[in-house]
Protein backbone atom coordinates (compact mmCIF):
# COMPACT_ATOMS: atom_id res chain seq x y z
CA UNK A 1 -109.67 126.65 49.58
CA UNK A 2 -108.11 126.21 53.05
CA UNK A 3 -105.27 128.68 52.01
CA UNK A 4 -108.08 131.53 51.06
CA UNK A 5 -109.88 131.03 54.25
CA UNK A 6 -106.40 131.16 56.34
CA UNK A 7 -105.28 134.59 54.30
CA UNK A 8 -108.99 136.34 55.31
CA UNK A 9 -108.37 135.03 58.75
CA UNK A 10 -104.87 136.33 58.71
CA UNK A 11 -106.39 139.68 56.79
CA UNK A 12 -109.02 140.61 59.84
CA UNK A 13 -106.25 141.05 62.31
CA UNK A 14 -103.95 143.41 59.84
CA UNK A 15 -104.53 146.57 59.44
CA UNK A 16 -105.34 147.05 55.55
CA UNK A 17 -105.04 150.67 55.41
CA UNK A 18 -102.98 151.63 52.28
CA UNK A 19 -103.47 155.61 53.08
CA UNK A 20 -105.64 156.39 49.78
CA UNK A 21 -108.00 153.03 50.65
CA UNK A 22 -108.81 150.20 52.90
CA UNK A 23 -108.34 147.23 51.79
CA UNK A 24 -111.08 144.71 53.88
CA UNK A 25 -110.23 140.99 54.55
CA UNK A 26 -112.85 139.76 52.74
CA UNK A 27 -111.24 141.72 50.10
CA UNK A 28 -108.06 139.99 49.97
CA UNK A 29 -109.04 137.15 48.14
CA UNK A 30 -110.21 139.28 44.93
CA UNK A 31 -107.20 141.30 45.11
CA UNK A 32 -104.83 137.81 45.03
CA UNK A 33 -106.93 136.69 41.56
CA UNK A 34 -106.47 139.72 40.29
CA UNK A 35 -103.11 140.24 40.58
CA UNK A 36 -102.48 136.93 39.52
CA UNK A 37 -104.43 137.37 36.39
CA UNK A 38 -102.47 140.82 36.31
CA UNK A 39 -99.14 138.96 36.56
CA UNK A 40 -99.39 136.78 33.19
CA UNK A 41 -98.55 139.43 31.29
CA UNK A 42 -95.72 140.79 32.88
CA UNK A 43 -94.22 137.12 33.05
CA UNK A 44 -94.66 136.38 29.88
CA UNK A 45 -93.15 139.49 28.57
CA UNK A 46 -90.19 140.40 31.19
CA UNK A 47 -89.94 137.58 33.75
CA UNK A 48 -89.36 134.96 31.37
CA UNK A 49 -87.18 136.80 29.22
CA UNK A 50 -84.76 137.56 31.93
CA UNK A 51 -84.54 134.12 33.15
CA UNK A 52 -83.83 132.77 30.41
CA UNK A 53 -80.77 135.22 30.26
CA UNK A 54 -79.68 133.61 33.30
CA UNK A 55 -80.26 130.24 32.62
CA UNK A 56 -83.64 129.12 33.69
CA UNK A 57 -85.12 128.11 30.12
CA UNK A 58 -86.99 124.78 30.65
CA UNK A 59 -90.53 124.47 32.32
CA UNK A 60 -88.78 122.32 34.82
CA UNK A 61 -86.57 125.04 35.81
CA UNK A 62 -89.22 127.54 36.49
CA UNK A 63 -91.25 125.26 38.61
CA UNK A 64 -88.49 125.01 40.66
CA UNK A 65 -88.09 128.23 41.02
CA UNK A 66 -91.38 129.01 41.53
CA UNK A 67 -91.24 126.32 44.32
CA UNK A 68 -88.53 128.10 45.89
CA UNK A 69 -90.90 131.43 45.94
CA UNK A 70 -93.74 129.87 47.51
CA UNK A 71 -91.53 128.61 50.43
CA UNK A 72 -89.91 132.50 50.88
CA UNK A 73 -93.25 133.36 50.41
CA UNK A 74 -94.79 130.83 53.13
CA UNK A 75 -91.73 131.86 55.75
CA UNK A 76 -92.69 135.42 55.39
CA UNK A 77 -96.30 134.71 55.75
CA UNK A 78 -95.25 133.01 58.95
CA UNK A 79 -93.11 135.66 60.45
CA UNK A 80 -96.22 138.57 59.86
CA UNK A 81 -98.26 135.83 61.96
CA UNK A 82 -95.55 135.74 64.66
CA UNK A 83 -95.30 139.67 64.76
CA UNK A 84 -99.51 139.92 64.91
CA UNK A 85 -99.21 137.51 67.87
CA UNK A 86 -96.91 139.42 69.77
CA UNK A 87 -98.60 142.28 69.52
C-alpha cells in the first residue's frame, strides 16, 4: 500500500499530460492494475517465449530477472524524483 500512496504522491507533482488526455494522480494507480492485468497476456505469449530462447526457462530464473527489473525500475523512479526536486 505504501508504494501506491508514494506513486500518487510522486504523480501530483508530474505533469500527466499525454497530449490527447490527462492522466490525474489519483489516476495512476488504476492505470498500474490495468496494465498489469494487460501485461499477462503478452508475457505469456511473447515474453516467455523469447526467454526461454535465451536461456531463462525455470521459474527461478524469471524471478530473478524480474528482481533485476524492479531495481532498474526503482533507480529510475529515483532519478524522476531527483529531476522534480531540482526543478
Amino acid at each position: 500500500m505504501q508504494q501506491r500512496s508514494r506513486w500518487t504522491f510522486q504523480a501530483v507533482r508530474m505533469d500527466g499530460d499525454l497530449g490527447f488526455y490527462t492522466i490525474k494522480p489519483d489516476q495512476m494507480i488504476v492505470l498500474n492494475s490495468l496494465l498489469a492485468i494487460s501485461l499477462i497476456p503478452i508475457l505469456d505469449k511473447f515474453i516467455y517465449p523469447i526467454l526461454e530462447k535465451v536461456g531463462i526457462k525455470t521459474m527461478l530464473q524469471r524471478l530473478i530477472l524480474g528482481g533485476l527489473l524492479i531495481v532498474v525500475a526503482f533507480v529510475m523512479s529515483a532519478l524522476v524524483e531527483v529531476q522534480i526536486q531540482k526543478s
